[in-house]
Protein backbone atom coordinates (compact mmCIF):
# COMPACT_ATOMS: atom_id res chain seq x y z
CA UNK A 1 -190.69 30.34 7.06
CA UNK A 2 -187.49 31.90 5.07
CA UNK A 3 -185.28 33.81 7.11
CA UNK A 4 -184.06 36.96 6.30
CA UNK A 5 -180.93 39.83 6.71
CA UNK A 6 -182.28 42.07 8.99
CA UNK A 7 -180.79 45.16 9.65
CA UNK A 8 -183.96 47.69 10.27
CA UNK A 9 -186.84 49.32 8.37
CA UNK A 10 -186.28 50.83 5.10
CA UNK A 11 -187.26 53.97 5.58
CA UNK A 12 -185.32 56.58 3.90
CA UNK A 13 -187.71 59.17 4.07
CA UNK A 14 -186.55 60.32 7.20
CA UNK A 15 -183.06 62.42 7.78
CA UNK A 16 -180.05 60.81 9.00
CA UNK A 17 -179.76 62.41 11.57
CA UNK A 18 -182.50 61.01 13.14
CA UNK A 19 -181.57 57.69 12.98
CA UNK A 20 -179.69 56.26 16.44
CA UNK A 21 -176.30 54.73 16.90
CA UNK A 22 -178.85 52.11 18.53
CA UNK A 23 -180.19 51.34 14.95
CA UNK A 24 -177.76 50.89 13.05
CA UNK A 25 -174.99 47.97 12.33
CA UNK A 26 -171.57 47.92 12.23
CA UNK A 27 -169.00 45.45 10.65
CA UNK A 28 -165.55 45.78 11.75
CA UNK A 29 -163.11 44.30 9.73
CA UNK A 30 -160.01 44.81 11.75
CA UNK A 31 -157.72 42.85 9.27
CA UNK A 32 -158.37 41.94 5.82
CA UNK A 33 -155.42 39.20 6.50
CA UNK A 34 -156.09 35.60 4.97
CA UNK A 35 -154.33 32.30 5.18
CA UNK A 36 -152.88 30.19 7.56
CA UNK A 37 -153.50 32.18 11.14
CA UNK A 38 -156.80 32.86 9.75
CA UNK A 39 -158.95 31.23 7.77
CA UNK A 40 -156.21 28.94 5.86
CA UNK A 41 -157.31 30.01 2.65
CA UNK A 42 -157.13 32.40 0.13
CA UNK A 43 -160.41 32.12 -2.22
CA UNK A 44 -159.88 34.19 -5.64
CA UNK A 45 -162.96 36.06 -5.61
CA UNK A 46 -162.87 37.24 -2.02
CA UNK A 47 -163.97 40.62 -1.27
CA UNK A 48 -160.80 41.03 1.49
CA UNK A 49 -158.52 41.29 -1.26
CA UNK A 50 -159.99 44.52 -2.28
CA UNK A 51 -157.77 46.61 -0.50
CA UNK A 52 -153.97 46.11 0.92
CA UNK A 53 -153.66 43.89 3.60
CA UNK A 54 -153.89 45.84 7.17
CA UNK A 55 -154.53 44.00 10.43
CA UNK A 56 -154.87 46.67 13.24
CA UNK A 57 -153.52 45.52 16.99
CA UNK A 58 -156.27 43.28 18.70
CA UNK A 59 -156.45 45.38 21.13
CA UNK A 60 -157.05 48.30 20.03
CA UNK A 61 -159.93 46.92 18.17
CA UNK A 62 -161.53 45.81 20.90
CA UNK A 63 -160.84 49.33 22.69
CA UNK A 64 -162.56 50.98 19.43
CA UNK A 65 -165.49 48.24 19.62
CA UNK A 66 -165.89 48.89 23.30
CA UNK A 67 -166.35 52.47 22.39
CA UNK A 68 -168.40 52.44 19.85
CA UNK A 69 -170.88 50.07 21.47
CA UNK A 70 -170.78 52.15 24.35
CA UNK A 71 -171.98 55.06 22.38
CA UNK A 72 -174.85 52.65 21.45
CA UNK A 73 -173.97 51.26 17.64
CA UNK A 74 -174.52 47.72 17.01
CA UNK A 75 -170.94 46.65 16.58
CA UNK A 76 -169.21 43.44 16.15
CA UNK A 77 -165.84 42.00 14.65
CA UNK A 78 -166.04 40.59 10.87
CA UNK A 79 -162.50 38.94 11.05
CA UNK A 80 -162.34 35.96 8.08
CA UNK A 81 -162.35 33.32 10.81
CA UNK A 82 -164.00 33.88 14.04
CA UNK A 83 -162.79 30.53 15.25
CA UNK A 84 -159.06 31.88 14.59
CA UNK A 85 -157.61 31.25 18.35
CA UNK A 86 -156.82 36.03 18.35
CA UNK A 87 -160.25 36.35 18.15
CA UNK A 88 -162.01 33.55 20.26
CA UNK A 89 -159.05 35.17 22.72
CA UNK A 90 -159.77 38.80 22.64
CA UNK A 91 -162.51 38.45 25.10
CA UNK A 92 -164.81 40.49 22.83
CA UNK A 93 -167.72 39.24 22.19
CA UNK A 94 -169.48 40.88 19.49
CA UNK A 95 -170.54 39.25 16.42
CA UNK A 96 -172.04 41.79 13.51
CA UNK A 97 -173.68 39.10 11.42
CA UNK A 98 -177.85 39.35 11.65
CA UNK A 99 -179.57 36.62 10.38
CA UNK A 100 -183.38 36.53 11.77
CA UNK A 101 -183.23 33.51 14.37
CA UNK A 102 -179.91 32.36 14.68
CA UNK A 103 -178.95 34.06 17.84
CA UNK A 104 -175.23 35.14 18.00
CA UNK A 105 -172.81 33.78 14.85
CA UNK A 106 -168.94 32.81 14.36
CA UNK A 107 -168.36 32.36 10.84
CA UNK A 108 -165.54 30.25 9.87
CA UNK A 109 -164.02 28.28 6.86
CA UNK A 110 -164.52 25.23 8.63
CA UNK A 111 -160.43 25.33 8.66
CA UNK A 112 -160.17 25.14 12.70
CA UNK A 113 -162.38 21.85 13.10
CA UNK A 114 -159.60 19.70 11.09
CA UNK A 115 -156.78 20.65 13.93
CA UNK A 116 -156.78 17.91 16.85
CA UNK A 117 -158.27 21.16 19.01
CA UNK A 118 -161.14 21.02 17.68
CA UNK A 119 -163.49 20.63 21.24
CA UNK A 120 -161.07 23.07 22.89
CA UNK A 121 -162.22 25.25 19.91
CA UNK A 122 -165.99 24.97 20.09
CA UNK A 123 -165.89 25.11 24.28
CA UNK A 124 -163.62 28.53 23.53
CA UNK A 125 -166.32 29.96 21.05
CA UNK A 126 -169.32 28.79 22.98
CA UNK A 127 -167.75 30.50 26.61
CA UNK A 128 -167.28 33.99 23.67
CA UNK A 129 -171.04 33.63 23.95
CA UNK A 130 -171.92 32.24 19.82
CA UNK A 131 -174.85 30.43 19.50
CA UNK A 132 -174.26 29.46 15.83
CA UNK A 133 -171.51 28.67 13.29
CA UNK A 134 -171.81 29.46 9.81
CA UNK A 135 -169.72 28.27 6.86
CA UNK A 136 -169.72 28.79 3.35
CA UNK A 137 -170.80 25.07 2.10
CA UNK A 138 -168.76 25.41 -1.49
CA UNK A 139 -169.09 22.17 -2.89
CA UNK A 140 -170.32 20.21 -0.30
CA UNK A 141 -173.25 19.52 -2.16
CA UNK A 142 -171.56 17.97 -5.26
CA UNK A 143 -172.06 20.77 -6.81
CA UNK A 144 -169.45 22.32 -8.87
CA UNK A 145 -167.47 25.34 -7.48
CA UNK A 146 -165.14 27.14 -10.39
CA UNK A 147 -163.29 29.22 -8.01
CA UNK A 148 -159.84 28.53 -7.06
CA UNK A 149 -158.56 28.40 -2.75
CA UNK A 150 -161.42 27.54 -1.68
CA UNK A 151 -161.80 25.03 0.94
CA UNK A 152 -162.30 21.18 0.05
CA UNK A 153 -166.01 19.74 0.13
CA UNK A 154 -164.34 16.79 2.17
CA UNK A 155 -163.10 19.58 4.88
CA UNK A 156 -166.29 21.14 4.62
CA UNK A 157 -167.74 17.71 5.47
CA UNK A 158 -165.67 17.43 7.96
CA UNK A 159 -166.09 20.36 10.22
CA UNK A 160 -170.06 19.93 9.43
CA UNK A 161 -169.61 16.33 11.04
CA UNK A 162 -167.72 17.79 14.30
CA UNK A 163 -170.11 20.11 15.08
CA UNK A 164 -172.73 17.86 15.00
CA UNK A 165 -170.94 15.87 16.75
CA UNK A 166 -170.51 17.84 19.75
CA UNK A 167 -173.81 18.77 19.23
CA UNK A 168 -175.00 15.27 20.20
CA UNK A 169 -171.87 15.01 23.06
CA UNK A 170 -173.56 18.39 24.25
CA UNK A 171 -177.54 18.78 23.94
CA UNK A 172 -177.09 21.74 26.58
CA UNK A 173 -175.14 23.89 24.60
CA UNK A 174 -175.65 23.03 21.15
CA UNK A 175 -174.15 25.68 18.25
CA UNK A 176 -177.31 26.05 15.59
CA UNK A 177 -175.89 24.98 11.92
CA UNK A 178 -175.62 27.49 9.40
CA UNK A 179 -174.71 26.70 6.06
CA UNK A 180 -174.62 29.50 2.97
CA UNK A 181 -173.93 28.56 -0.83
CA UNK A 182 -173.30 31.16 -3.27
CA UNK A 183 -175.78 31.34 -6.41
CA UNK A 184 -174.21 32.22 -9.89
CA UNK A 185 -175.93 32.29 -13.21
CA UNK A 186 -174.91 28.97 -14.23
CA UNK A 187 -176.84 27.28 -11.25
CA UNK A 188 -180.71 25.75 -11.90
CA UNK A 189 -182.78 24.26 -10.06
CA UNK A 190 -181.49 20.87 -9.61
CA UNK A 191 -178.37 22.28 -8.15
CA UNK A 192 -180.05 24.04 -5.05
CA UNK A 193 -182.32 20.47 -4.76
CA UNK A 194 -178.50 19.21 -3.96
CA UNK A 195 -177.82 21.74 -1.46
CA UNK A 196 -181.41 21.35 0.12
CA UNK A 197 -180.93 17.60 0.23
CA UNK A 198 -177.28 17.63 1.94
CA UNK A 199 -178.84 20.33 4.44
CA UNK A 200 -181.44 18.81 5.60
CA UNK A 201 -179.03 15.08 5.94
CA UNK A 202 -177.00 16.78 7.91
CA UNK A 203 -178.58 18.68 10.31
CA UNK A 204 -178.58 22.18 8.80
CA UNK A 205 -180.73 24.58 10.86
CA UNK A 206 -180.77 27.54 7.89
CA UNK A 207 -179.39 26.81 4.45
CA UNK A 208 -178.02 30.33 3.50
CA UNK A 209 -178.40 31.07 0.10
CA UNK A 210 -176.32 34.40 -1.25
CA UNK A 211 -175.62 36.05 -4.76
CA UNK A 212 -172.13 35.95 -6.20
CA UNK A 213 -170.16 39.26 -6.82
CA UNK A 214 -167.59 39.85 -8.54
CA UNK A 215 -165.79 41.92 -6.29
CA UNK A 216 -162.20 41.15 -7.92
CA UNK A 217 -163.02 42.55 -11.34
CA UNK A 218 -161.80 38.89 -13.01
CA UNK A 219 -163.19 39.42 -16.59
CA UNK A 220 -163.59 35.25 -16.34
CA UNK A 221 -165.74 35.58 -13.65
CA UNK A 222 -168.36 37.67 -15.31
CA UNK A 223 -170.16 35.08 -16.93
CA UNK A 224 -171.19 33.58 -13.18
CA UNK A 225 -172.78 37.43 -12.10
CA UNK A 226 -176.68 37.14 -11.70
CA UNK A 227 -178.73 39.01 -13.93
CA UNK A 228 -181.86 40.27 -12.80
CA UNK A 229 -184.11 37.92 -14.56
CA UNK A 230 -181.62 35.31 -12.91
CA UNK A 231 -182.58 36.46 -9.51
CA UNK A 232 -186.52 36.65 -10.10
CA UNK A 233 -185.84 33.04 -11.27
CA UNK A 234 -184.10 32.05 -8.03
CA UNK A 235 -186.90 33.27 -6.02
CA UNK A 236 -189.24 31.81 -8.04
CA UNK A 237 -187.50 27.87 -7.11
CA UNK A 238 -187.43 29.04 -3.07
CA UNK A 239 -191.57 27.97 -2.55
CA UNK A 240 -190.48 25.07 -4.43
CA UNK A 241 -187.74 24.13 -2.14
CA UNK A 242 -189.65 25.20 0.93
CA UNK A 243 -192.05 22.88 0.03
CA UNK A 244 -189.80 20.20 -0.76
CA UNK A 245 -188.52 20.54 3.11
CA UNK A 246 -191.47 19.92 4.63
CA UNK A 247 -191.10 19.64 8.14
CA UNK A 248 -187.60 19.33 8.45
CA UNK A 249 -185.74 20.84 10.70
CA UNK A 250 -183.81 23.19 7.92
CA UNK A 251 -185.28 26.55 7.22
CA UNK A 252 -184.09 28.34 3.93
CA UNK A 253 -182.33 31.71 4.45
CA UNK A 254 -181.74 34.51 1.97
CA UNK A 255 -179.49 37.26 1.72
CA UNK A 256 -180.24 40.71 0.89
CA UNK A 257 -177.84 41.17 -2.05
CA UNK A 258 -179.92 39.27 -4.18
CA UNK A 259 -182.23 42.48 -4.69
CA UNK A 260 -185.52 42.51 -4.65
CA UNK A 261 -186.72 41.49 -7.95
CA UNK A 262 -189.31 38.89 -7.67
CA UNK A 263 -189.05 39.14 -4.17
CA UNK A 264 -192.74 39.13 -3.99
CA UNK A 265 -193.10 35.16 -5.02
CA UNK A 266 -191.67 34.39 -1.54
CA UNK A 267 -193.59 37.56 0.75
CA UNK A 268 -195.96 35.05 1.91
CA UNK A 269 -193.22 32.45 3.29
CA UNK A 270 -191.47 35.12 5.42
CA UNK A 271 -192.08 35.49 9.08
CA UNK A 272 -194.94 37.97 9.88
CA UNK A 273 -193.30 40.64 10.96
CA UNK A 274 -190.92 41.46 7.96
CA UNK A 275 -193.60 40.96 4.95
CA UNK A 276 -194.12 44.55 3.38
CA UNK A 277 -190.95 45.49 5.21
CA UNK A 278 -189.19 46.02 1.38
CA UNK A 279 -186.95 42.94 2.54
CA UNK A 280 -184.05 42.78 -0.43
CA UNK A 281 -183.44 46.26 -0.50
CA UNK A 282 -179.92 46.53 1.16
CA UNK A 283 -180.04 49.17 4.13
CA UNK A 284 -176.38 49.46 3.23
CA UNK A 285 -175.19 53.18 3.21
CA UNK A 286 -178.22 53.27 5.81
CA UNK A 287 -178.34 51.45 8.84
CA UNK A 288 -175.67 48.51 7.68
CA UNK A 289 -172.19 50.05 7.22
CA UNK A 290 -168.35 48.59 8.18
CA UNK A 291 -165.09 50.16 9.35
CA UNK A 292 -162.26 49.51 7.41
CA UNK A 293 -158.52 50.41 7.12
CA UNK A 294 -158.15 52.50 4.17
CA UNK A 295 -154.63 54.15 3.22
CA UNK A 296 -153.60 53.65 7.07
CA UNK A 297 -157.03 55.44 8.18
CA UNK A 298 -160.00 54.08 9.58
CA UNK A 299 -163.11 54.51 7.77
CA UNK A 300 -166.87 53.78 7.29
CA UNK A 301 -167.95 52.59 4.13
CA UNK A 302 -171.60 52.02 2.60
CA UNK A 303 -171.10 48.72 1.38
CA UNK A 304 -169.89 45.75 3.91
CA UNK A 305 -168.61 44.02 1.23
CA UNK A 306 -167.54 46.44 -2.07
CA UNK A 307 -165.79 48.87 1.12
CA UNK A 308 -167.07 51.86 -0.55
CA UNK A 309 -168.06 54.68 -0.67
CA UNK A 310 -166.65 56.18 2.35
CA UNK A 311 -169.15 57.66 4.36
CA UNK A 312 -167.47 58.70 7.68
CA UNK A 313 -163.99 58.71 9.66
CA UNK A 314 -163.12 56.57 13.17
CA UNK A 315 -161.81 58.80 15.39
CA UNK A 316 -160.22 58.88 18.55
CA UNK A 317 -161.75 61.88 20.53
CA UNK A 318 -159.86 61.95 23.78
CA UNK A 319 -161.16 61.35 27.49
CA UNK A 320 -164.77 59.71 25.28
CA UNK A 321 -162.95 57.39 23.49
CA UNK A 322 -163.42 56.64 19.65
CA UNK A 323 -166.47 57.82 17.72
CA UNK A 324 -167.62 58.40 14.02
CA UNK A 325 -167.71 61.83 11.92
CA UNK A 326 -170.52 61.29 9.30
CA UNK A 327 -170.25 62.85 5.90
CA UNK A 328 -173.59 63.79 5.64
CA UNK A 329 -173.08 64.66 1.96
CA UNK A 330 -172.61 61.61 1.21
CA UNK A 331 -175.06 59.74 3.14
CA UNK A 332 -177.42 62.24 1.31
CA UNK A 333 -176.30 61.52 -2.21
CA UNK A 334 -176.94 57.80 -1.88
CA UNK A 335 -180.11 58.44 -0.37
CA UNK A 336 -181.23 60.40 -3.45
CA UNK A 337 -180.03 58.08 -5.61
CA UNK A 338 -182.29 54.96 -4.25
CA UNK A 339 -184.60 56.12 -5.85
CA UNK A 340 -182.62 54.48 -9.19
CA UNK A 341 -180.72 51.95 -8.28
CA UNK A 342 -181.57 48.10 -7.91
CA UNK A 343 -182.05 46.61 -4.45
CA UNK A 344 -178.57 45.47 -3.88
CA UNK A 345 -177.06 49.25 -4.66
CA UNK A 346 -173.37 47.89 -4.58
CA UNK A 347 -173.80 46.00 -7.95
CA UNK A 348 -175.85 43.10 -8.10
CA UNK A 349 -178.86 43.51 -10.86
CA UNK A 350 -177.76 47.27 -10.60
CA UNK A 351 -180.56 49.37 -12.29
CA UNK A 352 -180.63 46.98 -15.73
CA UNK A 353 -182.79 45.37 -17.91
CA UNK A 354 -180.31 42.11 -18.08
CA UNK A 355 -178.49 42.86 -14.89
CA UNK A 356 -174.42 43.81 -14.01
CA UNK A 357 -171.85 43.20 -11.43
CA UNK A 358 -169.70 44.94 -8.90
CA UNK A 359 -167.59 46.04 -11.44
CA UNK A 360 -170.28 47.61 -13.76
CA UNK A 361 -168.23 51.11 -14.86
CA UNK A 362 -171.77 53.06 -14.37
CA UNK A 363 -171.99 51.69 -10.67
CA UNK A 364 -168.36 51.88 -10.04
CA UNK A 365 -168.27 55.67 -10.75
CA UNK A 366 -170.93 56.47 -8.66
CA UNK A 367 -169.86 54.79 -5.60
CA UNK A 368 -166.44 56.32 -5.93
CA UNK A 369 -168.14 59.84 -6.63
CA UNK A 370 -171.49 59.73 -5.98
């Protein structure tokens, strides 16, 4: 089987309004701070750089996550290291990531497995209640990665080895492996054999695969977007690969902001229950939204990773505690405007013949007006 995003059915014909908190998730960045307390690095094409750097009180965000889960919304913290020592301390819990099977994730640069701490680290995250750790394999593979601050494939390898090794010190509580490597247009097929291969030697429960964006707007970055015959390509190799794992124990896993362009050549490999359940269309905007700080306000945005458009305001409302005011309006607009826009509405493959990124001027003007 592949394993999928999940984040509930697509089914926009019905009013906002109807849908419940209980359906829908939440990611809550509470800071978009990178580096040395965090993650320890600062990639050039990540998305947290999109906006200025906030970090709001630990505290309080667990107060507002309390809040909001207690008014039923699936809410968890997106921080850029879950492992960072704030978080695994905060005593909440939450994690928003949904990947079908994994259980409850930390994701993490891998950073925190290279300090001496490292056990201290995993018994910390595993008492938080995750399940699994995922980590963004860059060029673990021996693949090539053009991207400056990113972390080393030898820390990458690393941290992989640690877990596993307290895996084997600890077949009670083991953490399943997740590993994710991004696809650009320059990859083929006997790059993601490399990926599959180093997976499955190393004990990889789901290898991840996810589209690259280019959320930074680098103009040497375009030539890595995915077009849309790119993508139908990709999930054409996926049976392939399958097949090529046979019965080991890594499953492939891919993420929704592919699309769903040739989505279809891989229906038959998903689990039963989410085939003809549109699967690549992003419920973004929908049932998947995250809170960010935006010009010292909280707000909900559509897409979890572009951080726009805004679609609602946190609020604190008193003796209840924080909530969310909807803008319906613009719930409604992007709603219409499914019906025209590619799977993954925040960019990838949006509505084109050969494909365009984040930064597409078209796209970009209607997420910033609709």
């Amino acid at each position: 089987m592949i394993r999928v995003d999940w984040h509930g059915p697509a089914d926009w014909d019905k009013s906002f309004e109807s849908i419940s908190p209980t359906e829908m998730d939440i990611y809550f960045y509470q800071s978009n701070r990178r580096g040395r307390d965090t993650c320890r690095h600062k990639c050039e094409h990540c998305f947290f750089q999109r906006v200025r750097v906030y970090e709001i009180p630990m505290s309080l965000a667990c107060e507002i996550t309390k809040d909001l889960a207690g008014k039923g919304y699936r809410i968890g913290l997106t921080p850029a290291d879950s492992l960072a020592q704030d978080v695994l301390s905060s005593g909440v819990d939450g994690s928003a990531y949904r990947i079908s099977g994994l259980g409850h994730m930390a994701w993490t640069s891998g950073a925190k497995m290279s300090a001496p701490t490292w056990k201290q680290t995993l018994e910390m995250a595993y008492g938080a209640g995750y399940r699994a750790i995922i980590m963004n394999g860059h060029g673990a593979a021996g693949t090539l990665v053009p991207f400056r601050g990113v972390s080393r494939a030898s820390a990458v390898q690393a941290a992989v080895d640690r877990i596993n090794c307290w895996n084997e010190s600890n077949p009670g509580r083991p953490f399943a492996l997740g590993i994710t490597f991004t696809i650009r247009q320059d990859h083929t097929f006997a790059h993601l054999e490399k990926m599959v291969r180093w997976a499955d030697r190393n004990s990889v429960k789901a290898l991840r695969f996810n589209a690259f964006a280019n959320f930074t707007g680098k103009p040497e970055h375009r030539q890595y977007e995915l077009s849309i015959a790119k993508i139908e390509q990709f999930y054409g190799w996926l049976p392939r690969l399958h097949q090529e794992l046979g019965n080991s124990q890594t499953s492939l896993s891919v993420s929704e902001d592919f699309g769903d362009a040739g989505i279809q050549q891989i229906e038959s490999l998903l689990p039963p229950e989410y085939r003809g359940q549109q699967i690549g269309r992003c419920r973004a905007g929908w049932r998947l939204f995250a809170i960010i700080q935006l010009n010292d306000e909280l707000v909900v945005t559509g897409c979890v990773d572009r951080w726009l458009p805004v679609m609602g305001r946190v609020y604190r409302t008193g003796s209840a505690g924080w909530d969310i005011e909807w803008d319906l309006a613009v719930i409604a607009r992007l709603r219409q405007a499914r019906r025209f826009l590619y799977g993954c509405w925040g960019g990838v493959g949006w509505g084109r013949e050969i494909g365009s990124g984040f930064n597409d001027p078209e796209a970009e003007n209607f997420l910033l007006y609709g």
